[in-house]
C-alpha atoms as a PDB file:
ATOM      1  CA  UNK A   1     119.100 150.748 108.128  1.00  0.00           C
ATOM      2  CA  UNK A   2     115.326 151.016 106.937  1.00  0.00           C
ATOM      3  CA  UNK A   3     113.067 147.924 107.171  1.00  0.00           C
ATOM      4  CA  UNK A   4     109.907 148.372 105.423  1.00  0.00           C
ATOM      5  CA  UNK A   5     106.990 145.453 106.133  1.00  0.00           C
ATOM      6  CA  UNK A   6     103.531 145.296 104.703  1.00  0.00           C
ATOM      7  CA  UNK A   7     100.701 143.140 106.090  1.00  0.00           C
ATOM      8  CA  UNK A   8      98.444 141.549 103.454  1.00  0.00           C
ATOM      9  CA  UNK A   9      94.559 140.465 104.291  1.00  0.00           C
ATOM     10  CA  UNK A  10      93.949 137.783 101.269  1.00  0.00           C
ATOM     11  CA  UNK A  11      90.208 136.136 100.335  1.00  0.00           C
ATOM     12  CA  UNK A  12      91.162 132.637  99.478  1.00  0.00           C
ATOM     13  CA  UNK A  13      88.911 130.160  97.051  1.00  0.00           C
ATOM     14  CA  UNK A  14      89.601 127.104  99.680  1.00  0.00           C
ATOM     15  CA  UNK A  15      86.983 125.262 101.761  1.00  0.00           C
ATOM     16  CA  UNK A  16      89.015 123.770 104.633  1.00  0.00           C
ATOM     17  CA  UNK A  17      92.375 124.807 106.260  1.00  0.00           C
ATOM     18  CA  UNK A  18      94.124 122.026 104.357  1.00  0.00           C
ATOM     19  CA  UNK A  19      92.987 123.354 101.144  1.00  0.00           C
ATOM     20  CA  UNK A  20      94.235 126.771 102.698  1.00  0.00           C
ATOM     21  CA  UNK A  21      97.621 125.831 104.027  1.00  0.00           C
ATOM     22  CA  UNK A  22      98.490 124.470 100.285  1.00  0.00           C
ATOM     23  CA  UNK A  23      97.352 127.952  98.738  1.00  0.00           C
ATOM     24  CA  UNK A  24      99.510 130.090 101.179  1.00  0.00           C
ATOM     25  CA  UNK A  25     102.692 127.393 100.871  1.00  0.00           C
ATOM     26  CA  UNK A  26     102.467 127.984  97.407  1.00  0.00           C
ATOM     27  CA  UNK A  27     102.052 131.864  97.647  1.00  0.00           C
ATOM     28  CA  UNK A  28     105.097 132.137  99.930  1.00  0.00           C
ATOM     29  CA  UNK A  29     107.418 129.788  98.158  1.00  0.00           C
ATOM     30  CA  UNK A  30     107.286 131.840  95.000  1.00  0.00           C
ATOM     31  CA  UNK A  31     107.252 135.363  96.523  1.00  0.00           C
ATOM     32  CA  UNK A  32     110.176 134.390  98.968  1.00  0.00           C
ATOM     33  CA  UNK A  33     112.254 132.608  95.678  1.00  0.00           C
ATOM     34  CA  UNK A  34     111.607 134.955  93.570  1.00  0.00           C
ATOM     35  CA  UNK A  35     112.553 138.169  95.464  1.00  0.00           C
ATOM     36  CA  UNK A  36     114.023 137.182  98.788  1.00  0.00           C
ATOM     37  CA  UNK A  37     111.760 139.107 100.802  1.00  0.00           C
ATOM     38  CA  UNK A  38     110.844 137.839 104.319  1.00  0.00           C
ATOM     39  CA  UNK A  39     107.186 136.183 104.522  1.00  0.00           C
ATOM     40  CA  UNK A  40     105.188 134.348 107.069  1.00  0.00           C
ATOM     41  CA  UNK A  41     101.151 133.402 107.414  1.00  0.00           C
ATOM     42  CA  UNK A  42     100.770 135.957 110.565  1.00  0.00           C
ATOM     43  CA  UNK A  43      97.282 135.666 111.485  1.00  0.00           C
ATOM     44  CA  UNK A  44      93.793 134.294 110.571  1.00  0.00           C
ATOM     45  CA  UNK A  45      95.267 131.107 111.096  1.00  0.00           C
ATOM     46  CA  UNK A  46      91.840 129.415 112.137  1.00  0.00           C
ATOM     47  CA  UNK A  47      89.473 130.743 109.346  1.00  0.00           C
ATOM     48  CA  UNK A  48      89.480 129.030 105.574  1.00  0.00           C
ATOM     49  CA  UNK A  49      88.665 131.512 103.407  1.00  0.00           C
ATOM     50  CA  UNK A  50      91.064 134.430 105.037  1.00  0.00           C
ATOM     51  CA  UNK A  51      94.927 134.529 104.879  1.00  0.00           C
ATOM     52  CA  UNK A  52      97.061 136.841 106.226  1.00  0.00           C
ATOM     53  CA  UNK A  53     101.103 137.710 105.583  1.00  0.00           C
ATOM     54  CA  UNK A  54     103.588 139.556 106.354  1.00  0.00           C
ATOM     55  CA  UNK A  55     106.340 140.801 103.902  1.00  0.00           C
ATOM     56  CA  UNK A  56     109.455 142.249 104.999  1.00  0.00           C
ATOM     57  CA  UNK A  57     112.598 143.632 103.511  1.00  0.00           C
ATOM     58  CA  UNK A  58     116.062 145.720 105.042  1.00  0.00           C
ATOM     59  CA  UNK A  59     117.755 147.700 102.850  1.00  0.00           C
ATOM     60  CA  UNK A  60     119.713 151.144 102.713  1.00  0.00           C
ATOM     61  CA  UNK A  61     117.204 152.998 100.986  1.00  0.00           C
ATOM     62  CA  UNK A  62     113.616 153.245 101.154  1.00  0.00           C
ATOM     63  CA  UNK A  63     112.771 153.781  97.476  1.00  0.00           C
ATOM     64  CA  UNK A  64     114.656 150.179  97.300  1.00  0.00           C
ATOM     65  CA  UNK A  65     112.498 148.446 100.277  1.00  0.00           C
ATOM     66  CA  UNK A  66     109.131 150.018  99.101  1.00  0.00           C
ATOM     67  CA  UNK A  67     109.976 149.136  95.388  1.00  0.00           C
ATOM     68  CA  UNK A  68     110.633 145.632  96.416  1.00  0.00           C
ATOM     69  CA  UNK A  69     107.398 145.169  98.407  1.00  0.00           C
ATOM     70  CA  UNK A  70     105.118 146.345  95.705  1.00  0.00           C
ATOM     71  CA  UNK A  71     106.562 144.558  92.825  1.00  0.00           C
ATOM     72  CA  UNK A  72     105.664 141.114  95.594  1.00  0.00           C
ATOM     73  CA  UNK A  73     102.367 142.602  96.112  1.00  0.00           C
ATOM     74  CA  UNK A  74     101.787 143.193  92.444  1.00  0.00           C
ATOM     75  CA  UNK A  75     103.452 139.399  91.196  1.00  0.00           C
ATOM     76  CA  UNK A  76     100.965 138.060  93.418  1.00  0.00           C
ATOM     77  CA  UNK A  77      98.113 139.864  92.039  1.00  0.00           C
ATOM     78  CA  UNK A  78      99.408 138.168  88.884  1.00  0.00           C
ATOM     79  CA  UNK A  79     100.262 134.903  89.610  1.00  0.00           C
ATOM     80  CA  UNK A  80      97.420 133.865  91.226  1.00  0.00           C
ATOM     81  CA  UNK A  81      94.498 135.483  90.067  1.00  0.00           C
ATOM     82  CA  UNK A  82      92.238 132.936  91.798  1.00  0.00           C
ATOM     83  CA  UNK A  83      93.634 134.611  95.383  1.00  0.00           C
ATOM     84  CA  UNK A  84      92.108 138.387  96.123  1.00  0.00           C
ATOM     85  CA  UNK A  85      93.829 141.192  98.090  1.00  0.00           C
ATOM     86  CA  UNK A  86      91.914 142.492 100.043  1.00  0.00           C
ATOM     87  CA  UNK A  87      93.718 145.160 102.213  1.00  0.00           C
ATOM     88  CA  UNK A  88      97.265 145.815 102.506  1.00  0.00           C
ATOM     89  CA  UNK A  89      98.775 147.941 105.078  1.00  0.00           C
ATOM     90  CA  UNK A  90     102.723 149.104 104.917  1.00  0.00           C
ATOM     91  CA  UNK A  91     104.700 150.939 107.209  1.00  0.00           C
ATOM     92  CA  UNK A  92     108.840 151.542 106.460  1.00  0.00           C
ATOM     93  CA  UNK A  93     110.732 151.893 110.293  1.00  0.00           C
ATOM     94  CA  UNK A  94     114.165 153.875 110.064  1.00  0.00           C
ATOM     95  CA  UNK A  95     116.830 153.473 112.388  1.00  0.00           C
ATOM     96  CA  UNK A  96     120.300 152.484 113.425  1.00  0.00           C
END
């Protein structure tokens, strides 16, 4: 089993955590639909203009989990070009 999970650090254009929570529920709606990847807000909760996710995915091969996690990274760059990436960090954990 290999699970391979990538953290995202996101600039948002909002002004208020209401403004925030709409971008992000929009954001993870559409990644989650479209490629049935796990995805969660995971921290900068508090703080507008920041967002933060996490992506994961299990699969039996790696090339399959990493290929799936960029092409979600990459649909989002897409999507919404109003919403910047600003770091992503991946890591791929084997076991079982």
């Amino acid at each position: 089993m290999i699970v391979r999970v990538s953290k995202i650090t996101l600039l948002l254009p909002s002004r208020s955590l209401k403004e925030k929570r709409r971008i992000l529920k929009s954001v993870i709606e559409r990644i989650s639909n479209r490629f049935r990847v796990s995805i969660a807000e995971v921290g900068s909760n508090d703080i507008p203009e920041t967002g933060v996710l996490g992506l994961a995915v299990v699969s039996t091969e790696s090339r399959h989990a990493e290929s799936l996690l960029d092409r979600s990274i990459s649909f989002l760059e897409t999507s919404r070009p109003d919403v910047e990436i600003s770091r992503v960090e991946s890591e791929t954990i084997f076991g079982f």
